[in-house]
C-alpha atoms as a PDB file:
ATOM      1  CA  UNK A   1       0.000   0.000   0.000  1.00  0.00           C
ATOM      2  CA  UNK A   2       1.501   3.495  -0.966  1.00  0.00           C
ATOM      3  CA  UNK A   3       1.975   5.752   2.027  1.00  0.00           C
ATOM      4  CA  UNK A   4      -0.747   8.224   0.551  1.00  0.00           C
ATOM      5  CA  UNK A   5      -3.225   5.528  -0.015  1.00  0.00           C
ATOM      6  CA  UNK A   6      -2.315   4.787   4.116  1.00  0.00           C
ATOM      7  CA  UNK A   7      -2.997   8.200   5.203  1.00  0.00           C
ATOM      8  CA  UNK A   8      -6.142   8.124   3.582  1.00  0.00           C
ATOM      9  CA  UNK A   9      -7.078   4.645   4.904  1.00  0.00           C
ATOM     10  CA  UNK A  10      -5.998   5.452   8.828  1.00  0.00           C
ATOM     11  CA  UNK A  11      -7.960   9.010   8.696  1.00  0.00           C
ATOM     12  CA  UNK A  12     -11.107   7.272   7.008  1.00  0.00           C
ATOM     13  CA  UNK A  13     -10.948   5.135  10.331  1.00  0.00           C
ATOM     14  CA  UNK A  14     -10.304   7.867  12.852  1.00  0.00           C
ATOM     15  CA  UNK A  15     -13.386   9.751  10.715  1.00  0.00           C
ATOM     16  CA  UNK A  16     -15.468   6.650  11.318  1.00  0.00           C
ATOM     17  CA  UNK A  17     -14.442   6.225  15.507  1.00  0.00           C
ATOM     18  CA  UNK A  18     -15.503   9.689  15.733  1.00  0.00           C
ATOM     19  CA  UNK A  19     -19.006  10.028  14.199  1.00  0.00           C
ATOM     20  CA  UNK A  20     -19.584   6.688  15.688  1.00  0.00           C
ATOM     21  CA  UNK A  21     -17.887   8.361  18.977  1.00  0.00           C
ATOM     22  CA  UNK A  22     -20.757  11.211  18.523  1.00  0.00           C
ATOM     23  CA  UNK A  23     -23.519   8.710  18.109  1.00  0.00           C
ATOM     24  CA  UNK A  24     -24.143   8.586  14.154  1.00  0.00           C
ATOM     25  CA  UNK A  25     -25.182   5.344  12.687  1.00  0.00           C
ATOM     26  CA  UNK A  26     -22.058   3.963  10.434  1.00  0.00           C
ATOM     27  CA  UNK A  27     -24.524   3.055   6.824  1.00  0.00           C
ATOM     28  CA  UNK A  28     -21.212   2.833   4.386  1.00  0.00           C
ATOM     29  CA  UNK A  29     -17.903   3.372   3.625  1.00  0.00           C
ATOM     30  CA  UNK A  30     -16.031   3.842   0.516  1.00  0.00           C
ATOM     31  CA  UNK A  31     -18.758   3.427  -1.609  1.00  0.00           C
ATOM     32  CA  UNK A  32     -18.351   3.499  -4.953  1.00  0.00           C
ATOM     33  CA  UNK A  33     -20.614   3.875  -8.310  1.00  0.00           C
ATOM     34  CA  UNK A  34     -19.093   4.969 -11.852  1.00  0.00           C
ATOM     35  CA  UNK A  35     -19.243   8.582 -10.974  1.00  0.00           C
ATOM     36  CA  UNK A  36     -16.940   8.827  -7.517  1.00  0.00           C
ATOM     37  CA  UNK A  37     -16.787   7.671  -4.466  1.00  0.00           C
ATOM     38  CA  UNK A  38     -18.160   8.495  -0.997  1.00  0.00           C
ATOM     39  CA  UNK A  39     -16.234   8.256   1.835  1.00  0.00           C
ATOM     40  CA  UNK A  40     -18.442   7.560   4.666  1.00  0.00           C
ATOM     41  CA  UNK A  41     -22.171   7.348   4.724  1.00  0.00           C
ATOM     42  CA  UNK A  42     -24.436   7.751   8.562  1.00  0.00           C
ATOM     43  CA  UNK A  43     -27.277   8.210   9.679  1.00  0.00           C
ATOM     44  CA  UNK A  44     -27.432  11.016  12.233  1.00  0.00           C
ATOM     45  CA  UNK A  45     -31.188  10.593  13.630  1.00  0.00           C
ATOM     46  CA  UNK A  46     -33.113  10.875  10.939  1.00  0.00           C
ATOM     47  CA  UNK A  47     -30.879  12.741   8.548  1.00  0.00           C
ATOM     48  CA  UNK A  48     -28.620  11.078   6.401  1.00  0.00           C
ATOM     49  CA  UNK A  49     -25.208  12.313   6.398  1.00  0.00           C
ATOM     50  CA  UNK A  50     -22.596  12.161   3.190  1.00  0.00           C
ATOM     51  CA  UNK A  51     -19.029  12.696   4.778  1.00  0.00           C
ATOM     52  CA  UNK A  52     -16.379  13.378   2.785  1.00  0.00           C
ATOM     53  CA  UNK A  53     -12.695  12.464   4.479  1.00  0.00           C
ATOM     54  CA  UNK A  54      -9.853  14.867   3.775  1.00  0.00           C
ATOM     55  CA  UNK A  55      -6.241  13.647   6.095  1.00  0.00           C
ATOM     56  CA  UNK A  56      -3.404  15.547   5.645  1.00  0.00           C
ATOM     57  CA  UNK A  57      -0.028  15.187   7.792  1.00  0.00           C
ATOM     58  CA  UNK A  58       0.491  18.922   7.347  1.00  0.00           C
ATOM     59  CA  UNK A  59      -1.163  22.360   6.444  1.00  0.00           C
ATOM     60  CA  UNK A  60       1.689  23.621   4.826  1.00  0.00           C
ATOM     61  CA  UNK A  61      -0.492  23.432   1.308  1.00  0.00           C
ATOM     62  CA  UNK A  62      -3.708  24.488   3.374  1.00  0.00           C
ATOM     63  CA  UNK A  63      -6.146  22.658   5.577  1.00  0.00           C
ATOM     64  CA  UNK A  64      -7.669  19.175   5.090  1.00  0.00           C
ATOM     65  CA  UNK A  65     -11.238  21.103   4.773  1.00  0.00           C
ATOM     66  CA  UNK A  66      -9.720  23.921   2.165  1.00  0.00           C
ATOM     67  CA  UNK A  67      -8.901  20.677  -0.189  1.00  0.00           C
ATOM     68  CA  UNK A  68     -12.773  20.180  -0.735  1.00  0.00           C
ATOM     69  CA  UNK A  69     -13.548  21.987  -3.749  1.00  0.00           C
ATOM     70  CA  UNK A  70     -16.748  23.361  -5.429  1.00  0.00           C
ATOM     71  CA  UNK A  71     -16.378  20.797  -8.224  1.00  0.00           C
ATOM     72  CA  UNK A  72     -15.777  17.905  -5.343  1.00  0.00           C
ATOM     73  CA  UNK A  73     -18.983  19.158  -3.525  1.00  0.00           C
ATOM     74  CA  UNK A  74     -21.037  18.717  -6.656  1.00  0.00           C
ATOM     75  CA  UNK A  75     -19.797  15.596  -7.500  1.00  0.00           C
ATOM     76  CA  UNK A  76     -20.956  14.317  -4.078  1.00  0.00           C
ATOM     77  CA  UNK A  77     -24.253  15.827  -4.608  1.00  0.00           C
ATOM     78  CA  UNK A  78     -24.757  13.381  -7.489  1.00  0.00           C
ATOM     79  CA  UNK A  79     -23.022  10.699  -5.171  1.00  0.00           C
ATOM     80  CA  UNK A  80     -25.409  11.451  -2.438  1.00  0.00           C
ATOM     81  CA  UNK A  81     -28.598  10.913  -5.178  1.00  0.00           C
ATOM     82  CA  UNK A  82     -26.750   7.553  -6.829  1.00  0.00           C
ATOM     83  CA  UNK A  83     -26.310   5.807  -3.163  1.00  0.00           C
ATOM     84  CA  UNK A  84     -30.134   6.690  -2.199  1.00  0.00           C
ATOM     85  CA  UNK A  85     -30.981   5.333  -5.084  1.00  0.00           C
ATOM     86  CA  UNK A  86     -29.039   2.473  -4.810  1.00  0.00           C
ATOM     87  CA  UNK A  87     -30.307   1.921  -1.418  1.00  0.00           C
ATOM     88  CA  UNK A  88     -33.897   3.038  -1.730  1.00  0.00           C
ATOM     89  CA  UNK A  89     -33.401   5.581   0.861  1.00  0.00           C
ATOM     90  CA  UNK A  90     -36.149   8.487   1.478  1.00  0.00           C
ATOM     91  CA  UNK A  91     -34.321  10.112   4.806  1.00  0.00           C
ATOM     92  CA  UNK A  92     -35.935  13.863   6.105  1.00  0.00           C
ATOM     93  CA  UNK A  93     -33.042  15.790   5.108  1.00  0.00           C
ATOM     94  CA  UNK A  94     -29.520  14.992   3.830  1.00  0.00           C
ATOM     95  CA  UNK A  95     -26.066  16.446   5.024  1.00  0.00           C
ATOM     96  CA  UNK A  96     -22.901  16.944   3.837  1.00  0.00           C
ATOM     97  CA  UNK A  97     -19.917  17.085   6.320  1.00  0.00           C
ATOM     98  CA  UNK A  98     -16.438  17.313   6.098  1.00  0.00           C
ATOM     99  CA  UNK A  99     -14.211  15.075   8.734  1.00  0.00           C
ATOM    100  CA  UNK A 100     -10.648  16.391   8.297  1.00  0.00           C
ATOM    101  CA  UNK A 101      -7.894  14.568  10.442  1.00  0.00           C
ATOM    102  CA  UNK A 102      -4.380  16.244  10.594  1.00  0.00           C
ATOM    103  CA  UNK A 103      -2.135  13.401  12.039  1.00  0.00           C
ATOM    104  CA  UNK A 104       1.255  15.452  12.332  1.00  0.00           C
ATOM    105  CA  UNK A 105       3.783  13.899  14.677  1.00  0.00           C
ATOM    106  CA  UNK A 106       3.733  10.866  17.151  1.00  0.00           C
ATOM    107  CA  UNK A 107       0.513  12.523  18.757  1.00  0.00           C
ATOM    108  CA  UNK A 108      -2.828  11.656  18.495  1.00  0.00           C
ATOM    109  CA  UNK A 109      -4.613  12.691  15.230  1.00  0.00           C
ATOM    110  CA  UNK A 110      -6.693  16.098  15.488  1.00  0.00           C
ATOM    111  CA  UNK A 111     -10.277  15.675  13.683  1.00  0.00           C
ATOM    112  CA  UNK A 112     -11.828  18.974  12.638  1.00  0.00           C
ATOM    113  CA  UNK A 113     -15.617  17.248  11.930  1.00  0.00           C
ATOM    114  CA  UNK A 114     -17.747  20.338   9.974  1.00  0.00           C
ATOM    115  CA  UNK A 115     -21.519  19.877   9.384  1.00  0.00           C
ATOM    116  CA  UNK A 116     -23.377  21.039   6.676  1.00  0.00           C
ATOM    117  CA  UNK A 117     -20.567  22.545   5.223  1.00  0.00           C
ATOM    118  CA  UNK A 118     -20.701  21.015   1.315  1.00  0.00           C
END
């Protein structure tokens, strides 16, 4: 496994511990159709939440949240409408969050979890 592709993997997980942590329902992760991928997919009561996962080691080239672009956010709008689909899903509402986790150093990882923010 590539050291990126590890990064990625290990702050998908500490993404996952800590929506699980703040009581969401875990419904998917990586989950994949021919247009993307979605991260992580919960249920947070009744509203279904579409988490995208951003881990950097470093902000020296910005934020893990500043990496989620306008044309990333759309494409997990269509995302959000293939996996409901896919899942015959009719929640309330649906949210779109951003989990980033900076793990710099021997430390623990610090996870920056933004709702409604796509």
């Amino acid at each position: 496994m590539r050291a990126k592709d590890a990064l990625g993997r290990y702050g998908e997980d500490v993404a996952a511990r800590h929506l699980a942590a703040a009581g969401m329902v875990l419904l998917a992760r990586n989950w994949r159709c021919r247009e993307g991928e979605i991260d992580i997919v919960a249920r947070d009561g009744d509203v279904l939440v579409v988490c995208e996962v951003k881990t950097r080691r470093t902000t020296a080239h910005g934020t893990p949240v500043e990496a989620v672009t306008a044309r990333k956010a759309e494409r997990l709008r269509v995302l959000a409408v293939r996996w409901m689909a896919a899942h015959a899903a009719r929640p309330r509402a649906v949210r779109f969050d951003v989990v980033a986790v900076l793990a710099a150093g021997s430390g623990p990882a610090v996870v920056d979890h933004r709702q409604g923010v796509i």
